[in-house]
PDB file of N, CA and C in Angstrom:
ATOM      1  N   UNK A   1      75.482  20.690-101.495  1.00  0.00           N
ATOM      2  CA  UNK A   1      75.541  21.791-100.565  1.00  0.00           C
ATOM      3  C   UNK A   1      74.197  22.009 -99.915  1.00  0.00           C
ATOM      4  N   UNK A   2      74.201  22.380 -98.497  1.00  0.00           N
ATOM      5  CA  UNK A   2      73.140  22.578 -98.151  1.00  0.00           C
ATOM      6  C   UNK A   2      72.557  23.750 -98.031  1.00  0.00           C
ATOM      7  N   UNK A   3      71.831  24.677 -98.147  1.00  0.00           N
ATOM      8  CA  UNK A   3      71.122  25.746 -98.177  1.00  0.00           C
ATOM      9  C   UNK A   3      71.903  26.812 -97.199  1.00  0.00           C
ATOM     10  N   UNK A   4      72.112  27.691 -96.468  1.00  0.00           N
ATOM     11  CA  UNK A   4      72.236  28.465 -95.769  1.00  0.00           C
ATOM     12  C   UNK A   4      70.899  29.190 -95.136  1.00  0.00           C
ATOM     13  N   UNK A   5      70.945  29.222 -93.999  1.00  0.00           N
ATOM     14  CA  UNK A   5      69.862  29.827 -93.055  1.00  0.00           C
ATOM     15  C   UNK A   5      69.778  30.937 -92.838  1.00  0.00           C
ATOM     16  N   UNK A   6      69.072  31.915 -92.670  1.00  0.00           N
ATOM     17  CA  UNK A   6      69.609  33.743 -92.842  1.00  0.00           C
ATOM     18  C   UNK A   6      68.045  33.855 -91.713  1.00  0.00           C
ATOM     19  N   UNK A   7      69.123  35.116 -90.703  1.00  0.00           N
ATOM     20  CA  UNK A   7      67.410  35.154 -89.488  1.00  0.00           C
ATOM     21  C   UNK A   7      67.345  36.536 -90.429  1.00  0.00           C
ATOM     22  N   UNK A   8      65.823  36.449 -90.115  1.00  0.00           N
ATOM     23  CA  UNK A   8      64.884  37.608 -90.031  1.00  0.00           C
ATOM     24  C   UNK A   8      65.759  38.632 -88.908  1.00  0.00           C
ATOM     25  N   UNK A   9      65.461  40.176 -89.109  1.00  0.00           N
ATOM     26  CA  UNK A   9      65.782  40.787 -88.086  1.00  0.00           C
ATOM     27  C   UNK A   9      64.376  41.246 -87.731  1.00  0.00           C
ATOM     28  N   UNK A  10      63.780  40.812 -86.424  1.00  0.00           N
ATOM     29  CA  UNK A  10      62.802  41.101 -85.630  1.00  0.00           C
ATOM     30  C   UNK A  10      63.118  41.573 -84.435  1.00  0.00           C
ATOM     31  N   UNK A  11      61.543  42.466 -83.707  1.00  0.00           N
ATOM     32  CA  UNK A  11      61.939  42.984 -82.638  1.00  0.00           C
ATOM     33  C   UNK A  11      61.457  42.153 -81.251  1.00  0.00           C
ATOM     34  N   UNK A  12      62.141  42.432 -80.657  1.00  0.00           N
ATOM     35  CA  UNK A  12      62.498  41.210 -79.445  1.00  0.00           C
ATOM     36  C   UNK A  12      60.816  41.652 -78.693  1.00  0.00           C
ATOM     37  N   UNK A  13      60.584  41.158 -77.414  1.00  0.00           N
ATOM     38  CA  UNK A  13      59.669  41.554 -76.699  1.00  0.00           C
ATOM     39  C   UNK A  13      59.603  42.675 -76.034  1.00  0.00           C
ATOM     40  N   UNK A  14      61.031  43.386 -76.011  1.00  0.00           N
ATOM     41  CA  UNK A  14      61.126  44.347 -75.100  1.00  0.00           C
ATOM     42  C   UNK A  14      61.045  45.685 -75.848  1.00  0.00           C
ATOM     43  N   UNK A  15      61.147  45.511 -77.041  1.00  0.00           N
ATOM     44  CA  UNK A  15      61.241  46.593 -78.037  1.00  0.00           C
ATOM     45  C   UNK A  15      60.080  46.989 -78.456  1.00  0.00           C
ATOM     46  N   UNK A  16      59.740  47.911 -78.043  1.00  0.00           N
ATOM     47  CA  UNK A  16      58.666  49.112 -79.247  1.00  0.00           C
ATOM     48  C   UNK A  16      59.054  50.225 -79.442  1.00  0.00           C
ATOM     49  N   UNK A  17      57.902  50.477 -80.403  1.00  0.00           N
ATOM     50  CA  UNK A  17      57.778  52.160 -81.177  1.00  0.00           C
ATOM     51  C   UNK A  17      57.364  52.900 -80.296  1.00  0.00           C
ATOM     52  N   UNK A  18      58.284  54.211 -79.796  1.00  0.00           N
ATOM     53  CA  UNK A  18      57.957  55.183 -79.084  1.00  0.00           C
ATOM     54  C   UNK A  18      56.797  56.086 -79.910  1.00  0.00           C
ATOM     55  N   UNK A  19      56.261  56.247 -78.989  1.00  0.00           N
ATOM     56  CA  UNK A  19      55.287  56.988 -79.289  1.00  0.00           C
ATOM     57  C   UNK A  19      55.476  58.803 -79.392  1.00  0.00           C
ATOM     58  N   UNK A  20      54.565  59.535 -80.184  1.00  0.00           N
ATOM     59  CA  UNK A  20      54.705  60.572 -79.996  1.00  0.00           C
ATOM     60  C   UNK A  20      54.811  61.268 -78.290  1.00  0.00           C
ATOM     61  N   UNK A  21      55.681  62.485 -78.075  1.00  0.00           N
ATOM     62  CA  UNK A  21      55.067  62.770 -76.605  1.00  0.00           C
ATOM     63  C   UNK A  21      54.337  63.429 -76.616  1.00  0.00           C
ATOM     64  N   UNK A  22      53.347  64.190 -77.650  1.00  0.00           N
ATOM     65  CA  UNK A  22      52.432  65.126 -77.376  1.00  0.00           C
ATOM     66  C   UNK A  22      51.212  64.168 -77.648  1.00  0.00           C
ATOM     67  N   UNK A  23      49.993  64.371 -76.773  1.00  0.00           N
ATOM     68  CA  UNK A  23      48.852  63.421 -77.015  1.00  0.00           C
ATOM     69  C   UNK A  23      48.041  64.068 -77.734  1.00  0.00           C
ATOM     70  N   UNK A  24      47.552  62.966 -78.856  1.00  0.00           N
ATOM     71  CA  UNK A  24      46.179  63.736 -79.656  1.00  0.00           C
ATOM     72  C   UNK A  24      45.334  64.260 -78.769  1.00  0.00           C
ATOM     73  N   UNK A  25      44.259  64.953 -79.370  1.00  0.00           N
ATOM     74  CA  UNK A  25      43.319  65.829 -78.719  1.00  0.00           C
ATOM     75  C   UNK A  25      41.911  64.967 -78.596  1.00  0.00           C
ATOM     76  N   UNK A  26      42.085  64.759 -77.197  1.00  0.00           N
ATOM     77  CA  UNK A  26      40.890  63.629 -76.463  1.00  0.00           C
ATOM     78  C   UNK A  26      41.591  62.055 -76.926  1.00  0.00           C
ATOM     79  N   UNK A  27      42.965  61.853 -76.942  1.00  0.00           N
ATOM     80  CA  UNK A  27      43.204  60.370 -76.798  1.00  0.00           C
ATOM     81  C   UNK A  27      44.113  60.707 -75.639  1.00  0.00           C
ATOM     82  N   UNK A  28      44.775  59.494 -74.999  1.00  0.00           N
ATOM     83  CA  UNK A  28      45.279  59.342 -73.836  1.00  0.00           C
ATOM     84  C   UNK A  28      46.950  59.879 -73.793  1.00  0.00           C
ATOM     85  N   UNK A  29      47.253  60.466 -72.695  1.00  0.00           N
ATOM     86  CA  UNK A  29      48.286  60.925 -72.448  1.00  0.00           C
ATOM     87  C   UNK A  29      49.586  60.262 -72.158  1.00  0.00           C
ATOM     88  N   UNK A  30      51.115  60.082 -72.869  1.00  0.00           N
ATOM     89  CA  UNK A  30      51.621  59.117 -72.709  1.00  0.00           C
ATOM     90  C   UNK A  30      52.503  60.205 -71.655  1.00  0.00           C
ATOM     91  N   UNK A  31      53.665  59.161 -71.319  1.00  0.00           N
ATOM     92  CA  UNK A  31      53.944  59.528 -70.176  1.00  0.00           C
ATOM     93  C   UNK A  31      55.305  60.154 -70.503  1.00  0.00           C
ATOM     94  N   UNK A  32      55.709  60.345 -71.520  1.00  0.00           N
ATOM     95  CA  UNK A  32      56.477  61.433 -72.287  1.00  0.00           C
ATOM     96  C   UNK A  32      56.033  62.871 -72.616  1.00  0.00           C
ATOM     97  N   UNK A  33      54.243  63.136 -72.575  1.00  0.00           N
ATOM     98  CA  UNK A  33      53.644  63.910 -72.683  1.00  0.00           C
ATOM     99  C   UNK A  33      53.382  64.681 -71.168  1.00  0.00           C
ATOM    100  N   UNK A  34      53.266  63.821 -70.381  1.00  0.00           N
ATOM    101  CA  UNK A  34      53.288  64.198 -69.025  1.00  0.00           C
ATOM    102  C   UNK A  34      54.641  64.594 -68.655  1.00  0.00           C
ATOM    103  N   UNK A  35      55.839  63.743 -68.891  1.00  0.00           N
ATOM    104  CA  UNK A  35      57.041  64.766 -68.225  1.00  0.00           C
ATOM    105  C   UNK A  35      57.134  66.228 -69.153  1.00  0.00           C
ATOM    106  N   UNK A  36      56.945  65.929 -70.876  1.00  0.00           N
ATOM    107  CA  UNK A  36      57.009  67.454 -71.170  1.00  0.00           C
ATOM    108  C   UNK A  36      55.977  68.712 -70.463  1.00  0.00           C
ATOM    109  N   UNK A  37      55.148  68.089 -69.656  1.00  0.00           N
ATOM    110  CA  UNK A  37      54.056  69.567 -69.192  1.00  0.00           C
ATOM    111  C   UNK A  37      54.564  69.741 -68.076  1.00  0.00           C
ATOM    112  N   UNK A  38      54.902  68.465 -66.982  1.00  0.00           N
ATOM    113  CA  UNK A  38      55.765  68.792 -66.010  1.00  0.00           C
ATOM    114  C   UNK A  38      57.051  69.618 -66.316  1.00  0.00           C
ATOM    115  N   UNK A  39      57.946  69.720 -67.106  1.00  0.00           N
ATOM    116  CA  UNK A  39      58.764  70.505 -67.857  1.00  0.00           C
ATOM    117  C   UNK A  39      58.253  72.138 -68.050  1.00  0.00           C
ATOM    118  N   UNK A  40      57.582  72.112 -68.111  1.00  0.00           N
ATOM    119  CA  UNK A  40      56.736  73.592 -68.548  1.00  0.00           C
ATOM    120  C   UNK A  40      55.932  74.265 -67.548  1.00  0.00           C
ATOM    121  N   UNK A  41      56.134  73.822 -66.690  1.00  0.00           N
ATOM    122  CA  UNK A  41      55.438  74.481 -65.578  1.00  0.00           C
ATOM    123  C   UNK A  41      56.186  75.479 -65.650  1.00  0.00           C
ATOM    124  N   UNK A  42      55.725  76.615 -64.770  1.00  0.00           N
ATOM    125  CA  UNK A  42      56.640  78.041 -64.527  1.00  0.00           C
ATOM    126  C   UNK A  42      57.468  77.488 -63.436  1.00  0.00           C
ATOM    127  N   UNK A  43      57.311  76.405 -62.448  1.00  0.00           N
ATOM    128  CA  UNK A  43      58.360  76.345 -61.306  1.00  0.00           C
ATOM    129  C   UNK A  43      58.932  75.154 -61.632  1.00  0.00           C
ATOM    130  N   UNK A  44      58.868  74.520 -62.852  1.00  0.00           N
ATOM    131  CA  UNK A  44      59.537  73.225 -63.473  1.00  0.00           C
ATOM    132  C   UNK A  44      59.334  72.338 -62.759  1.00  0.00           C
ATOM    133  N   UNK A  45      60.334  71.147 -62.090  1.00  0.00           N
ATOM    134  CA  UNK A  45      59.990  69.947 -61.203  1.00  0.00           C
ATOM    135  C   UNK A  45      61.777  69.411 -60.957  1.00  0.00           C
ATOM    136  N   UNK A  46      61.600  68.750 -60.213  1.00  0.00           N
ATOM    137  CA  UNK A  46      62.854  68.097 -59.742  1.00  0.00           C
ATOM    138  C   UNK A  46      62.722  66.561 -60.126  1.00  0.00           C
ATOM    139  N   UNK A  47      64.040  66.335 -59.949  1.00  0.00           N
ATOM    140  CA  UNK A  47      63.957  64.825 -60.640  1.00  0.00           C
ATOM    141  C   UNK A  47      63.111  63.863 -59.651  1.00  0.00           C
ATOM    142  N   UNK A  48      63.402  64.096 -58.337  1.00  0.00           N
ATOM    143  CA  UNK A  48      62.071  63.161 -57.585  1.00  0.00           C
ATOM    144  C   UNK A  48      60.827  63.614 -57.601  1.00  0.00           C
ATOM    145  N   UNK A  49      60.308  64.994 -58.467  1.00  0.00           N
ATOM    146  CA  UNK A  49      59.055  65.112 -58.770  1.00  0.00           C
ATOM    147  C   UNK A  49      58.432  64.730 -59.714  1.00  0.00           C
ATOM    148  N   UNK A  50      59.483  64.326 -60.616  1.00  0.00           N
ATOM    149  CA  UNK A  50      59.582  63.419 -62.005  1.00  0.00           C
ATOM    150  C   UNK A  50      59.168  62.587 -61.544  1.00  0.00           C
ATOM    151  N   UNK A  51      60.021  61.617 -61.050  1.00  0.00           N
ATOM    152  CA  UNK A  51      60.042  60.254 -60.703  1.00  0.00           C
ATOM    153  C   UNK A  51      58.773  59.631 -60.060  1.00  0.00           C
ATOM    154  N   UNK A  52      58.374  60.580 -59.145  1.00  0.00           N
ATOM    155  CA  UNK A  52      57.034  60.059 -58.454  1.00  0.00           C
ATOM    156  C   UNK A  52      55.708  59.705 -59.384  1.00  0.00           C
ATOM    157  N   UNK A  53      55.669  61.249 -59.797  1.00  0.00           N
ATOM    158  CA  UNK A  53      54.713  61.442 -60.434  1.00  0.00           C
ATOM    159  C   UNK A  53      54.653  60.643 -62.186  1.00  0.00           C
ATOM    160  N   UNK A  54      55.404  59.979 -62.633  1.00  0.00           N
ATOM    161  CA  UNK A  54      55.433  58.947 -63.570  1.00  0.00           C
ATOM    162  C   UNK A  54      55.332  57.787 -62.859  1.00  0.00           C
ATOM    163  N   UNK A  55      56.150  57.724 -61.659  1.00  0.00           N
ATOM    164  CA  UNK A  55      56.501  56.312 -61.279  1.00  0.00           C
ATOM    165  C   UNK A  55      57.618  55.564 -62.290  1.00  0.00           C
ATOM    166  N   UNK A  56      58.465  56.286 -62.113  1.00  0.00           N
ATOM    167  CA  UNK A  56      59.865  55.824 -62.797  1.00  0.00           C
ATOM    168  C   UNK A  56      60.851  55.930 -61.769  1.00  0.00           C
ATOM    169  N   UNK A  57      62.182  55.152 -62.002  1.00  0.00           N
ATOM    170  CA  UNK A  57      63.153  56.062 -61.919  1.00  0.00           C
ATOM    171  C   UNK A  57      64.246  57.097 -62.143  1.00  0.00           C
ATOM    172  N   UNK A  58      64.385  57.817 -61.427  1.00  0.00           N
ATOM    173  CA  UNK A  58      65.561  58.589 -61.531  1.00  0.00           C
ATOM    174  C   UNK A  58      66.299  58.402 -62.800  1.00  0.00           C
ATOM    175  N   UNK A  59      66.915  57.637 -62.823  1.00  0.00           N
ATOM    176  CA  UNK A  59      67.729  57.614 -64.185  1.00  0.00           C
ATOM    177  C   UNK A  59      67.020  57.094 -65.634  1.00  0.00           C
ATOM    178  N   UNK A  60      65.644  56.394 -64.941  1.00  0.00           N
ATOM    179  CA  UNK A  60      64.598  56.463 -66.667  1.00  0.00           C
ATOM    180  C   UNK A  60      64.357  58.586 -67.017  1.00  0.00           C
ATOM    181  N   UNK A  61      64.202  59.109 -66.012  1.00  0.00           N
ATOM    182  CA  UNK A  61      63.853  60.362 -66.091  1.00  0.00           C
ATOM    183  C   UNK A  61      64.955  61.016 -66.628  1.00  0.00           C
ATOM    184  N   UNK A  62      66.195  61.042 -66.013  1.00  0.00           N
ATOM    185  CA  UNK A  62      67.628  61.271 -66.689  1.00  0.00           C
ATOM    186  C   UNK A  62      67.281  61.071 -68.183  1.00  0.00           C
ATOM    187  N   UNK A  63      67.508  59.769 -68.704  1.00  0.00           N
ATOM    188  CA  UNK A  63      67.335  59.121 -69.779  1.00  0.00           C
ATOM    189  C   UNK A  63      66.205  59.748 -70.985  1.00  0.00           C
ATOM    190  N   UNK A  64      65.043  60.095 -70.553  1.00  0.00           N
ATOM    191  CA  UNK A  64      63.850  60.372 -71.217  1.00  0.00           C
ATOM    192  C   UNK A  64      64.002  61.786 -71.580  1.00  0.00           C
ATOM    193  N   UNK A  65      64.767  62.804 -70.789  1.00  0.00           N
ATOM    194  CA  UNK A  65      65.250  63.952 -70.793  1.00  0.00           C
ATOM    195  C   UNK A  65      65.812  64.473 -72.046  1.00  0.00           C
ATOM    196  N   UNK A  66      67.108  63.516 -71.668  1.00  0.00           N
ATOM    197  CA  UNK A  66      68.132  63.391 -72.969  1.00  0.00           C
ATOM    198  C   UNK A  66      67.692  62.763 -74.144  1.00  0.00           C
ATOM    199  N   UNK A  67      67.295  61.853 -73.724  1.00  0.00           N
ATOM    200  CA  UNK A  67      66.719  61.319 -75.259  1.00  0.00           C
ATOM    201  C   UNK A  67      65.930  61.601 -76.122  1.00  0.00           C
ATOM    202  N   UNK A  68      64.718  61.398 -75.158  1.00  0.00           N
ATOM    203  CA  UNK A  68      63.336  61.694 -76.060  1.00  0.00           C
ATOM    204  C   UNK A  68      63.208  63.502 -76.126  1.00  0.00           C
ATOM    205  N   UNK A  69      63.459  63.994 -75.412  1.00  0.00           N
ATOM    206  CA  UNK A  69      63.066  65.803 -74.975  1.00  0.00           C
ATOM    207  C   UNK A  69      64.206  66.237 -76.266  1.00  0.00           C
ATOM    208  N   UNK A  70      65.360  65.955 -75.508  1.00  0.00           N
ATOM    209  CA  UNK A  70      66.493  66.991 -76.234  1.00  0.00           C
ATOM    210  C   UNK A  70      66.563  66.375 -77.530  1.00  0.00           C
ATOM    211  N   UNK A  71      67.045  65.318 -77.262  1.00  0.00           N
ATOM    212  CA  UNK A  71      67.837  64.982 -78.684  1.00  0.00           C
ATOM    213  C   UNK A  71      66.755  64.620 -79.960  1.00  0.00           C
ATOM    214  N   UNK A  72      65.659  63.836 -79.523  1.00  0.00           N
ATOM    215  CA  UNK A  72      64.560  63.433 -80.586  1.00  0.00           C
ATOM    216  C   UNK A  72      64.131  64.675 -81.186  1.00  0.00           C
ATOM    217  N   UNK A  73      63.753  65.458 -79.688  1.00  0.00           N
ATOM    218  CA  UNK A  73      62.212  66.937 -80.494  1.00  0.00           C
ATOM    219  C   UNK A  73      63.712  67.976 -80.415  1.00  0.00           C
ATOM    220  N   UNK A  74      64.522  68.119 -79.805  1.00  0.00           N
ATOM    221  CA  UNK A  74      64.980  68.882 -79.908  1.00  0.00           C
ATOM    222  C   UNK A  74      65.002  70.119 -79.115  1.00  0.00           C
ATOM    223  N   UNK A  75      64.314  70.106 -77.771  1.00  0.00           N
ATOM    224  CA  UNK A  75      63.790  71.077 -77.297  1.00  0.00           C
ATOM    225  C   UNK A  75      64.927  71.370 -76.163  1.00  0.00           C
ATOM    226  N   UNK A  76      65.347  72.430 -75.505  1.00  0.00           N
ATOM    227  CA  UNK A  76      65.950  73.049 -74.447  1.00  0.00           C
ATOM    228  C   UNK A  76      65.707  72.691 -73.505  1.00  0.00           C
ATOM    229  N   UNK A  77      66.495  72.002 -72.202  1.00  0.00           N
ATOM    230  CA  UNK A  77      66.343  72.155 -71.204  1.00  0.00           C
ATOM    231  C   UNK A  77      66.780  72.236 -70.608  1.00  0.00           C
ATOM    232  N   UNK A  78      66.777  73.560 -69.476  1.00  0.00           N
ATOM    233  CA  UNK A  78      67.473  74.072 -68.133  1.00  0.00           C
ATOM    234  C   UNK A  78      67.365  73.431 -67.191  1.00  0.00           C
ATOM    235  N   UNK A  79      68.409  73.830 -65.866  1.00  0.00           N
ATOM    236  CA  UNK A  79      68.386  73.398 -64.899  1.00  0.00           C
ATOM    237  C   UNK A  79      68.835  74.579 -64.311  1.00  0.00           C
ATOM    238  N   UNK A  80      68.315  74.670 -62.659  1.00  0.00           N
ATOM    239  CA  UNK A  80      68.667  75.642 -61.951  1.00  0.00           C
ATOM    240  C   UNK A  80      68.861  74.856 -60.371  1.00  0.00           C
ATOM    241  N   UNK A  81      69.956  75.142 -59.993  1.00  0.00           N
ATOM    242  CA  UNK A  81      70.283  75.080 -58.272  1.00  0.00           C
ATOM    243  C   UNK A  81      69.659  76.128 -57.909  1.00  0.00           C
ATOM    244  N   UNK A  82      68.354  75.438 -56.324  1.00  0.00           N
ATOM    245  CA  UNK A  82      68.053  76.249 -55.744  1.00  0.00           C
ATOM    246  C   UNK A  82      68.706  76.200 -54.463  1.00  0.00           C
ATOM    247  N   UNK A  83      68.335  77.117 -53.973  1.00  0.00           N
ATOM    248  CA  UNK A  83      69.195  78.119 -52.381  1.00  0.00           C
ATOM    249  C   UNK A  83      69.109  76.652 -51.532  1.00  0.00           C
ATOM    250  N   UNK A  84      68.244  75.507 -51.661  1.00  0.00           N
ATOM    251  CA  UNK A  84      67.902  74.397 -51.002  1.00  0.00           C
ATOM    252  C   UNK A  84      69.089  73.419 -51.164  1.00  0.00           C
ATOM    253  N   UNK A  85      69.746  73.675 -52.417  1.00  0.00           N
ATOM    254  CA  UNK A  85      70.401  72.480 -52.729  1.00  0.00           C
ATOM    255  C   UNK A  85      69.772  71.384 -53.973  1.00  0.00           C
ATOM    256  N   UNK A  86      68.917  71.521 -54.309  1.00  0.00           N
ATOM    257  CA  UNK A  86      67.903  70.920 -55.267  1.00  0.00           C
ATOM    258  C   UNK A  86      67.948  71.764 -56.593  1.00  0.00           C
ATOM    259  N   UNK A  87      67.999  70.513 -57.793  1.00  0.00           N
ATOM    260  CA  UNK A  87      68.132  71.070 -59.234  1.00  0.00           C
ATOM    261  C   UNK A  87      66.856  71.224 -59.961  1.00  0.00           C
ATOM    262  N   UNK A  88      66.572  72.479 -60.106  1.00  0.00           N
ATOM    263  CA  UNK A  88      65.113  72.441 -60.777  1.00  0.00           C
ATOM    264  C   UNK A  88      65.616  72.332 -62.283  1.00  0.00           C
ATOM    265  N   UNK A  89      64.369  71.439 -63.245  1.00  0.00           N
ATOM    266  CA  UNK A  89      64.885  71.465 -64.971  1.00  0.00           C
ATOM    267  C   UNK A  89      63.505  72.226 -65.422  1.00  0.00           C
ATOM    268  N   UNK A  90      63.602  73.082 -66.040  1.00  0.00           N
ATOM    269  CA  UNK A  90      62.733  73.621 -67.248  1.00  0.00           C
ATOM    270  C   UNK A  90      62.975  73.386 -68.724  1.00  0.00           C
ATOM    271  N   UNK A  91      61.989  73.312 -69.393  1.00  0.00           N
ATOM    272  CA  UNK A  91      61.888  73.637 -70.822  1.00  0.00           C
ATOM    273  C   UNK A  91      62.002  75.061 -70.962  1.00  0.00           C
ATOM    274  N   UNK A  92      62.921  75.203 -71.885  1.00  0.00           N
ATOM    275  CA  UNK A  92      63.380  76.865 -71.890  1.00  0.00           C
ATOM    276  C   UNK A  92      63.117  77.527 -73.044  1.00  0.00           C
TER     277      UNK A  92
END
């Protein structure tokens, strides 16, 4: 009989460890840390104010929302239609 081969489970190239989103104090700001302060503003941000200002898109911002914000830390977040037609999101 010949041996049997068994893979390792490794992580591919595309895979890493998310990082915390809050940045230590005087190390660099990740960009999970930046949408949560954008989040916290008193006039919040819109998803293309997201988007720019990371340089993502739209649906990474969707995504990072739900994932990393709500569901990981757990934290609240609103949305409000303004009189414009535009959805503002806050941390609530």
């Amino acid at each position: 009989m010949e041996p049997t081969m068994t893979k390792k489970a490794t992580a591919g190239p595309g895979k890493k460890k998310h990082k915390t989103a809050t940045a230590s104090a005087g190390g660099p700001e990740t960009k999970l840390s930046q949408l949560e302060s954008l989040l916290r503003r008193k006039e919040g941000a819109t998803i293309a104010q997201i988007a720019a200002a990371l340089d993502w898109q739209p649906h990474s911002v969707r995504g990072a929302m739900s994932g990393s914000l709500k569901k990981k830390q757990g934290l609240t977040i609103s949305n409000q239609m303004t009189e414009d037609g535009r959805r503002v999101y806050r941390i609530a």
